[in-house]
PDB file of N, CA and C in Angstrom:
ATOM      1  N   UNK A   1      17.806  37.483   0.732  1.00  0.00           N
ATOM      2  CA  UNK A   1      17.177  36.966   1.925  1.00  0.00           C
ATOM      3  C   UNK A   1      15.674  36.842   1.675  1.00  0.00           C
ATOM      4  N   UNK A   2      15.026  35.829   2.327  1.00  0.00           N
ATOM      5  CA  UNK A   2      13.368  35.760   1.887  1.00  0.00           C
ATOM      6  C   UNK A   2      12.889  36.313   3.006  1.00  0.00           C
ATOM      7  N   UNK A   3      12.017  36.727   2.688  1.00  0.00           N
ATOM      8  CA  UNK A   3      11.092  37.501   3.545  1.00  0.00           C
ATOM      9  C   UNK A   3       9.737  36.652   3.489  1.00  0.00           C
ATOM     10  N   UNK A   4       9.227  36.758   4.738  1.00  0.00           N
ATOM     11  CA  UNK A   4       7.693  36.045   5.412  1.00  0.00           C
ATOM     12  C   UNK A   4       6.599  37.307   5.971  1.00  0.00           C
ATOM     13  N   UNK A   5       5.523  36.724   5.253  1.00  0.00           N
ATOM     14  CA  UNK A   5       4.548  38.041   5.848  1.00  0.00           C
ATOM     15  C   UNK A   5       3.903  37.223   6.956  1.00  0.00           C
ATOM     16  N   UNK A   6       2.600  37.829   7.185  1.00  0.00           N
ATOM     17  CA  UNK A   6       1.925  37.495   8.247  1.00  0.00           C
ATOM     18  C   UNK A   6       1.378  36.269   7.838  1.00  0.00           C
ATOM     19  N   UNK A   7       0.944  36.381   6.570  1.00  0.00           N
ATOM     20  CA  UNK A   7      -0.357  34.999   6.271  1.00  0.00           C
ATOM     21  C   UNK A   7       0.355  33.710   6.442  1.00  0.00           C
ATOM     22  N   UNK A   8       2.159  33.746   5.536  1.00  0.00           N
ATOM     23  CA  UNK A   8       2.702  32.680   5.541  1.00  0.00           C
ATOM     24  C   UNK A   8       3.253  31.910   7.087  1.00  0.00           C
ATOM     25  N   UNK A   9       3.566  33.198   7.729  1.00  0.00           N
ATOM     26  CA  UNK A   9       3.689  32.548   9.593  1.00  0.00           C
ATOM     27  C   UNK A   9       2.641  32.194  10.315  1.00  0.00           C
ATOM     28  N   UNK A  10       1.402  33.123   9.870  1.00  0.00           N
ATOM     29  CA  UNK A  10       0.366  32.212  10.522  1.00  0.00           C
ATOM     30  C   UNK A  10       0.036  30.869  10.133  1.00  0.00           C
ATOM     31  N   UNK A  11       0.307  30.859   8.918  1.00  0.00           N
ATOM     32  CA  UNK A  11      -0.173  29.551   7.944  1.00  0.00           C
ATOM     33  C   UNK A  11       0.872  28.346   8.604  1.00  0.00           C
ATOM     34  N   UNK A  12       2.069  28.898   8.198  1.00  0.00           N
ATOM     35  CA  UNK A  12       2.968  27.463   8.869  1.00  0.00           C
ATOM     36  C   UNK A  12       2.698  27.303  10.902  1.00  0.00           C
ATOM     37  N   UNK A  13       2.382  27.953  11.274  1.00  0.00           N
ATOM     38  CA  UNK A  13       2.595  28.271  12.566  1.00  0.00           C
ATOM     39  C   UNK A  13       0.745  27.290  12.751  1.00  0.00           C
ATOM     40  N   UNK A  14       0.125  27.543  12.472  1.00  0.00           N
ATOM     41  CA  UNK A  14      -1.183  26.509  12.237  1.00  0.00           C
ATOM     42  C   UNK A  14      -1.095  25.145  12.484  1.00  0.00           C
ATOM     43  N   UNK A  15      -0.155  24.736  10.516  1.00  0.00           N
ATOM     44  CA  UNK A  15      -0.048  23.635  10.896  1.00  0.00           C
ATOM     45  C   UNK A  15       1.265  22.859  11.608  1.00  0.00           C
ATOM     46  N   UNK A  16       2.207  23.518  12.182  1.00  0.00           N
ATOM     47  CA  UNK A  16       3.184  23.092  13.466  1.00  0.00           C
ATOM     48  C   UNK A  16       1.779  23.036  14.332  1.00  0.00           C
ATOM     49  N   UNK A  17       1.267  23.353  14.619  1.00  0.00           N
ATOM     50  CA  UNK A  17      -0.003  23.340  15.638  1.00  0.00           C
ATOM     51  C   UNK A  17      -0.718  22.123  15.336  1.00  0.00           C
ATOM     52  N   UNK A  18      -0.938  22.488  14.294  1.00  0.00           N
ATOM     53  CA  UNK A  18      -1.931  20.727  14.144  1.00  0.00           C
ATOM     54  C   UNK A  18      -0.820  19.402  14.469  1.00  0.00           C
ATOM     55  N   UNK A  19       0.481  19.804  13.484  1.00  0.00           N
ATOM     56  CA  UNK A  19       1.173  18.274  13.694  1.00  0.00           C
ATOM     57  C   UNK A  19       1.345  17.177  14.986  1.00  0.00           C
ATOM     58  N   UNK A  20       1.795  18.841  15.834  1.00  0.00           N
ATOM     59  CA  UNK A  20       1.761  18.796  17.052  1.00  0.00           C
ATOM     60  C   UNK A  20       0.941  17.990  18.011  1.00  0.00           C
ATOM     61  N   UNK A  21      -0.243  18.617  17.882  1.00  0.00           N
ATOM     62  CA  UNK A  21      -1.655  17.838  18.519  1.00  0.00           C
ATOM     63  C   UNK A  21      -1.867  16.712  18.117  1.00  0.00           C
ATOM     64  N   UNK A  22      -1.545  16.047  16.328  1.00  0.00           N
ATOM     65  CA  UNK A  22      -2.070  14.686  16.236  1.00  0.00           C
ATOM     66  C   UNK A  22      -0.958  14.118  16.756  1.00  0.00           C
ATOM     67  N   UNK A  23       0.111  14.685  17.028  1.00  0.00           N
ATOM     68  CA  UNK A  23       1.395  13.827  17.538  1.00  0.00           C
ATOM     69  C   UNK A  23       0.999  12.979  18.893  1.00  0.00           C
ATOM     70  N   UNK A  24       0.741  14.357  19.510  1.00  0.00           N
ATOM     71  CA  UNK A  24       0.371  13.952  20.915  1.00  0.00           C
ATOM     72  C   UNK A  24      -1.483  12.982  21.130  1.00  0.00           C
ATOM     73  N   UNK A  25      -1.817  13.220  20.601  1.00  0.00           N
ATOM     74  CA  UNK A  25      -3.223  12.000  20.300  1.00  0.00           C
ATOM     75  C   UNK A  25      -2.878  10.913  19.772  1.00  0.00           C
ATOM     76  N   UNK A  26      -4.126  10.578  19.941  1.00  0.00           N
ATOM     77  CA  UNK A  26      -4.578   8.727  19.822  1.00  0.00           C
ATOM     78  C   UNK A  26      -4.232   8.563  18.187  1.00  0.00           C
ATOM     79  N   UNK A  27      -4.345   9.327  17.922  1.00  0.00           N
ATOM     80  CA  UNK A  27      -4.533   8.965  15.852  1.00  0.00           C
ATOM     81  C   UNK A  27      -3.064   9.533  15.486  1.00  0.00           C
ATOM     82  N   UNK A  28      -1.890   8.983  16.468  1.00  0.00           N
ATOM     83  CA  UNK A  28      -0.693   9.428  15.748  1.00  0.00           C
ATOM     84  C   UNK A  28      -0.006   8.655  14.641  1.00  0.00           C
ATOM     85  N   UNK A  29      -1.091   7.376  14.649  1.00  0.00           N
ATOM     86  CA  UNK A  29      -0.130   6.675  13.145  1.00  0.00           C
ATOM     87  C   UNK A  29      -0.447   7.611  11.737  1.00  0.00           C
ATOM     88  N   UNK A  30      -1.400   8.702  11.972  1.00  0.00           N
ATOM     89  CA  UNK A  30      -1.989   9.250  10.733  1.00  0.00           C
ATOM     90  C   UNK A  30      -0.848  10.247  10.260  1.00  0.00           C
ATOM     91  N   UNK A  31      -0.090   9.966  11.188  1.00  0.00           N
ATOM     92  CA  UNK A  31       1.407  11.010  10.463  1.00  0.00           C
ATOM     93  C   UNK A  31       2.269   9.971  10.069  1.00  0.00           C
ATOM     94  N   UNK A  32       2.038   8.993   9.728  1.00  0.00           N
ATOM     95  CA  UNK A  32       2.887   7.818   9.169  1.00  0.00           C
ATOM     96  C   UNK A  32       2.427   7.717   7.791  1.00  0.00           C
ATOM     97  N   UNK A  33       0.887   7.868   7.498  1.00  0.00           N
ATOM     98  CA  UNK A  33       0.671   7.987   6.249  1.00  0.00           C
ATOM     99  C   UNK A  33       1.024   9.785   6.009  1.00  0.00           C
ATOM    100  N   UNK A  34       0.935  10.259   6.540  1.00  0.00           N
ATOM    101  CA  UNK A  34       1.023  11.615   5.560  1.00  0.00           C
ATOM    102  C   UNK A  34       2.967  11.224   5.276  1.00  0.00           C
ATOM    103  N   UNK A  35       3.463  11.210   6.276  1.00  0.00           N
ATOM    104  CA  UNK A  35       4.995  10.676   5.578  1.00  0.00           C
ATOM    105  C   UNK A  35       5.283   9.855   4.266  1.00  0.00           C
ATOM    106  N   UNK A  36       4.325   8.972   4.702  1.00  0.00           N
ATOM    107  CA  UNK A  36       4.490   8.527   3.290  1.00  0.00           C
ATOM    108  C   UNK A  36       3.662   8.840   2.043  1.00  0.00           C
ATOM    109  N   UNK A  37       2.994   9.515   2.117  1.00  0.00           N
ATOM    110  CA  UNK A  37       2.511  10.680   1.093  1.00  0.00           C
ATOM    111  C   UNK A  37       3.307  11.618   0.520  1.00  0.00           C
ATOM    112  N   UNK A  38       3.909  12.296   1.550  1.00  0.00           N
ATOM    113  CA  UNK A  38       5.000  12.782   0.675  1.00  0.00           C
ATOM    114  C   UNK A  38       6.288  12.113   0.355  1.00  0.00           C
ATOM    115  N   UNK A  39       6.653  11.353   1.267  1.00  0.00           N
ATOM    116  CA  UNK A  39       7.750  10.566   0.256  1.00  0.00           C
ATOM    117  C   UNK A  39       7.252   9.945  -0.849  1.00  0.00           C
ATOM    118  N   UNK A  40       6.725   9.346  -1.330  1.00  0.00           N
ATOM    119  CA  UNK A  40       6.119   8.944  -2.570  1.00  0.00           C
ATOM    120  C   UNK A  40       5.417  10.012  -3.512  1.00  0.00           C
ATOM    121  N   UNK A  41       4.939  11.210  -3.528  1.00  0.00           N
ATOM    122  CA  UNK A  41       5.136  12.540  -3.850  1.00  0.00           C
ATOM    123  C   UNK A  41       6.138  13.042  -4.483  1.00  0.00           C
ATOM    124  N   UNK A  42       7.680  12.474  -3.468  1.00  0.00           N
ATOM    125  CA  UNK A  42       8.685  13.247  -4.073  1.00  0.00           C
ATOM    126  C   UNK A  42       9.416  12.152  -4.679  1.00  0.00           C
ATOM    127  N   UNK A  43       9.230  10.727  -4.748  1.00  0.00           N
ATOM    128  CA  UNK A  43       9.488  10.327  -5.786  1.00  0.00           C
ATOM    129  C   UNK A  43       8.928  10.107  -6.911  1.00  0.00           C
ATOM    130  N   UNK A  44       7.669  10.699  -7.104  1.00  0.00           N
ATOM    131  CA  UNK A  44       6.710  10.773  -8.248  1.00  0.00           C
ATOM    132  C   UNK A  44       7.212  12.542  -9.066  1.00  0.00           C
ATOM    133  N   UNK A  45       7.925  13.216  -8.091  1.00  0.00           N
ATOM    134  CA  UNK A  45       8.444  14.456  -8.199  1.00  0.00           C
ATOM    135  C   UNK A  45       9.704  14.185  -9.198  1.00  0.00           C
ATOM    136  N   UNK A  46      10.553  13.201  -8.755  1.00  0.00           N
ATOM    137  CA  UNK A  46      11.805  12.623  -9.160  1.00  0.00           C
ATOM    138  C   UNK A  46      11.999  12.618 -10.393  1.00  0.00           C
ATOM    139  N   UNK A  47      10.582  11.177 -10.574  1.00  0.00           N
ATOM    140  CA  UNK A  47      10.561  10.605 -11.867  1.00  0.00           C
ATOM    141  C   UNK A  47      10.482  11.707 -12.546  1.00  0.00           C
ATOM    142  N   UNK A  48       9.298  12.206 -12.847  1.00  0.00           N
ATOM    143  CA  UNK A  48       8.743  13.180 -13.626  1.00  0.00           C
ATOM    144  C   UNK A  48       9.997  14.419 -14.077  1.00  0.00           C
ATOM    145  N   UNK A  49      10.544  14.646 -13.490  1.00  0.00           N
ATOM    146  CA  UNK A  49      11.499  15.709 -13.472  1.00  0.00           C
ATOM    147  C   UNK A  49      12.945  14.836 -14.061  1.00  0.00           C
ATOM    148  N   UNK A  50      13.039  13.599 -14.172  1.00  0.00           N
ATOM    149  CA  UNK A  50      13.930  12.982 -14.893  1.00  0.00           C
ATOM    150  C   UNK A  50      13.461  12.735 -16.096  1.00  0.00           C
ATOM    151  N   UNK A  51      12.278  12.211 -16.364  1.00  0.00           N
ATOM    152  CA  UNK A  51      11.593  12.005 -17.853  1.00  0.00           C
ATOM    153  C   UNK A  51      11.410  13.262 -18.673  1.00  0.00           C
ATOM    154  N   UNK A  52      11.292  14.404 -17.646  1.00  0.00           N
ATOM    155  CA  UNK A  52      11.254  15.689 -18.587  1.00  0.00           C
ATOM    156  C   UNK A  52      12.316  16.269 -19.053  1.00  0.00           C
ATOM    157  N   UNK A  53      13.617  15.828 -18.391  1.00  0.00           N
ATOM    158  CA  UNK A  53      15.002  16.170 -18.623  1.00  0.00           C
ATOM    159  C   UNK A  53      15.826  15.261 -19.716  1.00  0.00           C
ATOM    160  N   UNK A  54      15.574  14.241 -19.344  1.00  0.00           N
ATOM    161  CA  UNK A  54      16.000  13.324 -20.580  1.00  0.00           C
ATOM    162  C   UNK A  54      15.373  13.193 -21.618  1.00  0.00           C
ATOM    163  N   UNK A  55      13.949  13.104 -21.828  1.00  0.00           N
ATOM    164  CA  UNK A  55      13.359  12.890 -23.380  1.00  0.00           C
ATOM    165  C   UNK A  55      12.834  14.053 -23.774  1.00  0.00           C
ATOM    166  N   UNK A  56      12.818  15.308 -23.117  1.00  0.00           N
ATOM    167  CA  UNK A  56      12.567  16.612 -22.992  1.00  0.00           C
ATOM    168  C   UNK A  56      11.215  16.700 -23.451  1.00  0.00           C
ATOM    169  N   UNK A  57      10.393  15.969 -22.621  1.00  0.00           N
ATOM    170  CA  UNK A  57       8.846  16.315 -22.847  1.00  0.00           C
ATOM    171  C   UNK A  57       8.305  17.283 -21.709  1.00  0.00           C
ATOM    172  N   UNK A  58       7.354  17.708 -22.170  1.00  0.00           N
ATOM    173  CA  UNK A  58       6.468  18.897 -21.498  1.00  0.00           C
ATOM    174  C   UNK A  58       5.873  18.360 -20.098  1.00  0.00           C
ATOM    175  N   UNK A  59       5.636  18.868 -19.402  1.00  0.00           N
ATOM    176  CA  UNK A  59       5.506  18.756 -18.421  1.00  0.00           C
ATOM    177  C   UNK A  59       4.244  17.903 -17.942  1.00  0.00           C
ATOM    178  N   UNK A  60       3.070  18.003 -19.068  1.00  0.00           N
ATOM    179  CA  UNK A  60       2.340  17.073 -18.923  1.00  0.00           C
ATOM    180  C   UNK A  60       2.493  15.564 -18.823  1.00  0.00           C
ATOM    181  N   UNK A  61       2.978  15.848 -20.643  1.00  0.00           N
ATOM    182  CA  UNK A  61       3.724  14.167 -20.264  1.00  0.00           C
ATOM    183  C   UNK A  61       4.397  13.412 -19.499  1.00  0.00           C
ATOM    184  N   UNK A  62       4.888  14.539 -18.672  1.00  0.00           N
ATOM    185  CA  UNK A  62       6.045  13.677 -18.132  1.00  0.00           C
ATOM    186  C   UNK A  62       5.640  13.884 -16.266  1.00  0.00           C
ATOM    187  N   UNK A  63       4.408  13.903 -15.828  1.00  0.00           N
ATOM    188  CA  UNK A  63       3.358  14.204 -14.999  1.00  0.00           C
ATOM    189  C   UNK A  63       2.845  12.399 -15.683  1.00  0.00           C
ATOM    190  N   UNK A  64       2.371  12.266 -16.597  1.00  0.00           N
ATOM    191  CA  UNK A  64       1.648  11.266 -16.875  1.00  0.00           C
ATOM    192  C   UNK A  64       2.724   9.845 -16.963  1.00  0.00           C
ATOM    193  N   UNK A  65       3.600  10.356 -17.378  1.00  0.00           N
ATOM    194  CA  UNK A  65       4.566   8.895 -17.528  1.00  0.00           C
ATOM    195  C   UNK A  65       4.889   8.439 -16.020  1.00  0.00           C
ATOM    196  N   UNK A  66       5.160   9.603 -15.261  1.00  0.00           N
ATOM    197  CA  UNK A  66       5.511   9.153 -13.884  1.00  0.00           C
ATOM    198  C   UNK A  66       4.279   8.977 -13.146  1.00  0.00           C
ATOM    199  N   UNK A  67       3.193   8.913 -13.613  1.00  0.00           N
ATOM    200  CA  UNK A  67       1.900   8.149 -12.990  1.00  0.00           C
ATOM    201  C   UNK A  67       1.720   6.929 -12.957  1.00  0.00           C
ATOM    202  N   UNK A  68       1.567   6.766 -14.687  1.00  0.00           N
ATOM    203  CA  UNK A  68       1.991   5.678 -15.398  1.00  0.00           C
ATOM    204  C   UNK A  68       3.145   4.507 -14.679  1.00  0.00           C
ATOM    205  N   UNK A  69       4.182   5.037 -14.388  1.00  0.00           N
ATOM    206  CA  UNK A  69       5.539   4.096 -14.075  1.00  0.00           C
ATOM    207  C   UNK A  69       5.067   3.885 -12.235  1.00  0.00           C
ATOM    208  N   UNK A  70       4.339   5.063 -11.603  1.00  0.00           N
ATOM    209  CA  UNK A  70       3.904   4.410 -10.053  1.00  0.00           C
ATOM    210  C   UNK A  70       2.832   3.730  -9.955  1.00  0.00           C
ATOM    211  N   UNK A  71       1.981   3.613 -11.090  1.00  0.00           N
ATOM    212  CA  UNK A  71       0.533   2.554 -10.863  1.00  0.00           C
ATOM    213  C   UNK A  71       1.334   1.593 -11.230  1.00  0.00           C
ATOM    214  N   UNK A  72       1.980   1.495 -12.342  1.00  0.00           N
ATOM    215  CA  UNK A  72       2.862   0.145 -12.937  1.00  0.00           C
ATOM    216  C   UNK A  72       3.312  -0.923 -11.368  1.00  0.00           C
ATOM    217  N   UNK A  73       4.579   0.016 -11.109  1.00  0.00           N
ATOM    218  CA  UNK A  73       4.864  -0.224  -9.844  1.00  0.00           C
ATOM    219  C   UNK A  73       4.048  -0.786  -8.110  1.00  0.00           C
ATOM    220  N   UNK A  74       3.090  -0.202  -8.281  1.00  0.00           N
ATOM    221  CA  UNK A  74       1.947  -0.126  -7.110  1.00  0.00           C
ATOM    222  C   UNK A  74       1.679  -1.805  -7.912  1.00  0.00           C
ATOM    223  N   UNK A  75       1.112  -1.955  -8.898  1.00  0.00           N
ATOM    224  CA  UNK A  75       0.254  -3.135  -9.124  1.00  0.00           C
ATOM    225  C   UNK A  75       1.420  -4.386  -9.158  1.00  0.00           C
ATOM    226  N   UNK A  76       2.621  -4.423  -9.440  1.00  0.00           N
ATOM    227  CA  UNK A  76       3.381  -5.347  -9.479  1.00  0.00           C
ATOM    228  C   UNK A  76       3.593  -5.463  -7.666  1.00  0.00           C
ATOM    229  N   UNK A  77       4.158  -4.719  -7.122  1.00  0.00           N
ATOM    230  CA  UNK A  77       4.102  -4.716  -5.265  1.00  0.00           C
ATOM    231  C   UNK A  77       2.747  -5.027  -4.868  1.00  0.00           C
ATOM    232  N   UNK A  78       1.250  -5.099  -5.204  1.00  0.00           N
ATOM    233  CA  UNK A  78       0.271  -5.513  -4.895  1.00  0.00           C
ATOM    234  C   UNK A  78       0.184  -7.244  -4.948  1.00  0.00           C
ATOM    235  N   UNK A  79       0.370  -7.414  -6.676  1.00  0.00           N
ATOM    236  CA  UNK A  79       0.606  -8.566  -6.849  1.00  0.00           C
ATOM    237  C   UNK A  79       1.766  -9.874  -6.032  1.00  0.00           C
ATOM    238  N   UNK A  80       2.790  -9.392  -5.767  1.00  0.00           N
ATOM    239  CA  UNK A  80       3.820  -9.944  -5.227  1.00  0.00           C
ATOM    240  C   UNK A  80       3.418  -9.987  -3.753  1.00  0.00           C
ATOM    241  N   UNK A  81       2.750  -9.490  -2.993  1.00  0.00           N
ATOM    242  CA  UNK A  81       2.316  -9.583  -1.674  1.00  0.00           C
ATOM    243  C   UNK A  81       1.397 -10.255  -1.668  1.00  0.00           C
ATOM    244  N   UNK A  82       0.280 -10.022  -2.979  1.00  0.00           N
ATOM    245  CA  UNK A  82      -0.958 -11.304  -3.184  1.00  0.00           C
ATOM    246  C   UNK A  82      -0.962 -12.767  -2.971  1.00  0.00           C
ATOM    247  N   UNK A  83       0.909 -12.862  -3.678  1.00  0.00           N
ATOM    248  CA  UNK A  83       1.208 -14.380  -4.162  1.00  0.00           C
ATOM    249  C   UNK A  83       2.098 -14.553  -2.725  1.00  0.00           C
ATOM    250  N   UNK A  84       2.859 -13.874  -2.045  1.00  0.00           N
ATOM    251  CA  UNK A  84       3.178 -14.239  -0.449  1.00  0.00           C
ATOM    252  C   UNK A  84       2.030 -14.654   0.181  1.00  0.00           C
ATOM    253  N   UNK A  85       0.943 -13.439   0.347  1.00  0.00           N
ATOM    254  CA  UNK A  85       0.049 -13.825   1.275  1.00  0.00           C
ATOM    255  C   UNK A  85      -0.659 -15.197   1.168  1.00  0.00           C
ATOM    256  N   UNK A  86      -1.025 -15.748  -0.316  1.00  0.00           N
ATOM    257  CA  UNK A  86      -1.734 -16.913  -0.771  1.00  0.00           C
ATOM    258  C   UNK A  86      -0.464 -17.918  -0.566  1.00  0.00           C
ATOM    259  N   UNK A  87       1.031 -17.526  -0.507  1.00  0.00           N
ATOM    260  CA  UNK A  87       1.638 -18.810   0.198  1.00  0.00           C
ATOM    261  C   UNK A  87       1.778 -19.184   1.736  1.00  0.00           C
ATOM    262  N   UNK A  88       1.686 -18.176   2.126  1.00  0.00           N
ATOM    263  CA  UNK A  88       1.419 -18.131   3.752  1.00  0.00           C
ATOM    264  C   UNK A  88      -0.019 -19.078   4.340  1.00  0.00           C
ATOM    265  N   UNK A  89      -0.892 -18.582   2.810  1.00  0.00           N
ATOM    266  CA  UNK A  89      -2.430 -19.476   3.795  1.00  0.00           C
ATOM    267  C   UNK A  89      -2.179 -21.192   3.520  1.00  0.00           C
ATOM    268  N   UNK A  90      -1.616 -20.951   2.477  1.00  0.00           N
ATOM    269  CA  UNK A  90      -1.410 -22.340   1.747  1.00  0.00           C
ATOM    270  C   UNK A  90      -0.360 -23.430   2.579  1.00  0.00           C
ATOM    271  N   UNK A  91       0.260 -22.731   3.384  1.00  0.00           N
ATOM    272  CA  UNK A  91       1.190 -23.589   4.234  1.00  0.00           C
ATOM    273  C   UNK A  91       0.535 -23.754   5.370  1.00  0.00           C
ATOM    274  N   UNK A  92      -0.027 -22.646   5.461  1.00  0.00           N
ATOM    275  CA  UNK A  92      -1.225 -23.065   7.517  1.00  0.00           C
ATOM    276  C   UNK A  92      -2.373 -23.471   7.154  1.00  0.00           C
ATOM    277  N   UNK A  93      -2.914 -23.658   5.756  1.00  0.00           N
ATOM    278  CA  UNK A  93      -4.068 -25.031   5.508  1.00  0.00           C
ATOM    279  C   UNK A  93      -3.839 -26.440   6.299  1.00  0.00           C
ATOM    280  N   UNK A  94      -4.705 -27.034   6.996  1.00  0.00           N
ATOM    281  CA  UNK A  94      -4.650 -28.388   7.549  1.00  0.00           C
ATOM    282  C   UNK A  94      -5.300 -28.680   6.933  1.00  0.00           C
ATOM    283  N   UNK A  95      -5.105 -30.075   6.234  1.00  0.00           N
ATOM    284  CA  UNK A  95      -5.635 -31.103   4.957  1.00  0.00           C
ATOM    285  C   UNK A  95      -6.694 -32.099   6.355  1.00  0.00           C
ATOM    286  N   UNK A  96      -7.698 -32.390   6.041  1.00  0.00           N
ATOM    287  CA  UNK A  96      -8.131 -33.532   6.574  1.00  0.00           C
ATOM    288  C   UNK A  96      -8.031 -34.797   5.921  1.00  0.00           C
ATOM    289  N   UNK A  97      -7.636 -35.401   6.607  1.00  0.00           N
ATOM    290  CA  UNK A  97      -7.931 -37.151   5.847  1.00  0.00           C
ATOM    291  C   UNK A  97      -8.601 -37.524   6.001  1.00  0.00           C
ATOM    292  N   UNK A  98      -9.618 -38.041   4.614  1.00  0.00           N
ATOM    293  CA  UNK A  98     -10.452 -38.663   4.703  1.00  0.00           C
ATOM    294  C   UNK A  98     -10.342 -39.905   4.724  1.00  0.00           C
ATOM    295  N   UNK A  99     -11.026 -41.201   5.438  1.00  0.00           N
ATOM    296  CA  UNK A  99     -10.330 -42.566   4.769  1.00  0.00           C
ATOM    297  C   UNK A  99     -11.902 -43.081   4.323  1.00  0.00           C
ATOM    298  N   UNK A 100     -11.937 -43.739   3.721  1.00  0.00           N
ATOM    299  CA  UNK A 100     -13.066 -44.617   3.438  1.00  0.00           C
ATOM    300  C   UNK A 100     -13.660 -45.942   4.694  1.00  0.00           C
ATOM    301  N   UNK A 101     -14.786 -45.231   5.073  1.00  0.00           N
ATOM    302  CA  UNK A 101     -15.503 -46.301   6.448  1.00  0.00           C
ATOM    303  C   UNK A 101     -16.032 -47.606   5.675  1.00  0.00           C
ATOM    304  N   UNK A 102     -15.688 -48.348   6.108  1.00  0.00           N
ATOM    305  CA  UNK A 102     -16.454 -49.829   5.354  1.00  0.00           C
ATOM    306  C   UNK A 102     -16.898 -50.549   6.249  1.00  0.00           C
ATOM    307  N   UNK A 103     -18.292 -51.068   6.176  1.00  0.00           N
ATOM    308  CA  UNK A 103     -19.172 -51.199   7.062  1.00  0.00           C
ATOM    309  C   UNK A 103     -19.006 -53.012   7.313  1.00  0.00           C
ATOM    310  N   UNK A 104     -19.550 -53.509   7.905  1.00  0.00           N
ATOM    311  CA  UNK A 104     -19.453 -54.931   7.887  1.00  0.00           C
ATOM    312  C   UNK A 104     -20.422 -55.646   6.947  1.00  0.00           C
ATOM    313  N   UNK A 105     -20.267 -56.831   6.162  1.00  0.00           N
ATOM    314  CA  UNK A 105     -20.900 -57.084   5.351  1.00  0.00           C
ATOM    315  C   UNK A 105     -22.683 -57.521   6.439  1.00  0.00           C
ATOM    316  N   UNK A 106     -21.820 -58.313   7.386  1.00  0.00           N
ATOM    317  CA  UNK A 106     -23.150 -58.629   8.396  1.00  0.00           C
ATOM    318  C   UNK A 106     -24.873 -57.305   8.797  1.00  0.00           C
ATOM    319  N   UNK A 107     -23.801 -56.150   8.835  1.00  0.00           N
ATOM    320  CA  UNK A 107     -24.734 -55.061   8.974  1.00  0.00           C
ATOM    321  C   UNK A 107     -24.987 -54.484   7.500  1.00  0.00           C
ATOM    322  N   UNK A 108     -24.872 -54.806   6.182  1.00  0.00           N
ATOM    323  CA  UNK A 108     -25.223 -54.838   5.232  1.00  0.00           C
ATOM    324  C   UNK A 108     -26.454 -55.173   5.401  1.00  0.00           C
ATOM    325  N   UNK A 109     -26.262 -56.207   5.043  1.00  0.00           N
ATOM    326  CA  UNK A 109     -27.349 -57.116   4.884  1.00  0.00           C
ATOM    327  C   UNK A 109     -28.379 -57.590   6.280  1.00  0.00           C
ATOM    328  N   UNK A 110     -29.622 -57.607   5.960  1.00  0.00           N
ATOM    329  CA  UNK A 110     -30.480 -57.622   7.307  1.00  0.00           C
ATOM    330  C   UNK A 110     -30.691 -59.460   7.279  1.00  0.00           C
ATOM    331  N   UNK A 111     -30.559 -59.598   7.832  1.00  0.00           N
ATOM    332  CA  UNK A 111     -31.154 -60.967   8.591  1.00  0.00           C
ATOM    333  C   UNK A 111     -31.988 -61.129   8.588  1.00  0.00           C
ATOM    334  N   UNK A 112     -32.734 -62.018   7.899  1.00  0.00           N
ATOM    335  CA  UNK A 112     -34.461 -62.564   7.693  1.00  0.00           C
ATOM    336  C   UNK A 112     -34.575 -63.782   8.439  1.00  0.00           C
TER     337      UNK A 112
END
């Protein structure tokens, strides 16, 4: 059975307290990023713990490969939203037409 002292119940009991309060405030999307902080955490947890199991590297490396494989990742999902977003502007561009004004030869030329 685990046992809890004081520091660790005050400690969790804190932040149930904080979650709490930003829940109920104005700044509750800021628990949308911490969610996804740790979900992406624990699939950076994943990787790493699969690369160290299969190619049986040390823990560094395999800390760095699964960095490695989520910047990889991050910059290809950056890119691919780059090239949506630049097709999105590219379709709600309005082209103007220009036509060529051609003047009358009469107002060309001045009359002497």
């Amino acid at each position: 059975m685990t046992t809890a002292n004081l520091a660790s119940i005050l400690g969790l009991s804190l932040l149930a307290a904080a979650l709490i309060a930003v829940f109920f405030s104005p700044y509750r999307r800021w628990l949308n990023f911490m969610l996804a902080g740790m979900i992406f955490w624990g699939l950076l947890e994943s990787v790493r713990y699969s690369v160290q199991v299969v190619l049986e590297w040390p823990v560094t490396y395999s800390y760095l490969s699964a960095i490695c494989f989520a910047m990889i990742c991050m910059t290809l999902l950056l890119i691919r939203e780059d090239r949506k977003a630049e097709r999105t502007a590219t379709a709600k561009r309005h082209y103007i037409e220009h036509t060529p004004v051609h003047e009358d030869e009469s107002q060309q030329y001045s009359s002497r």
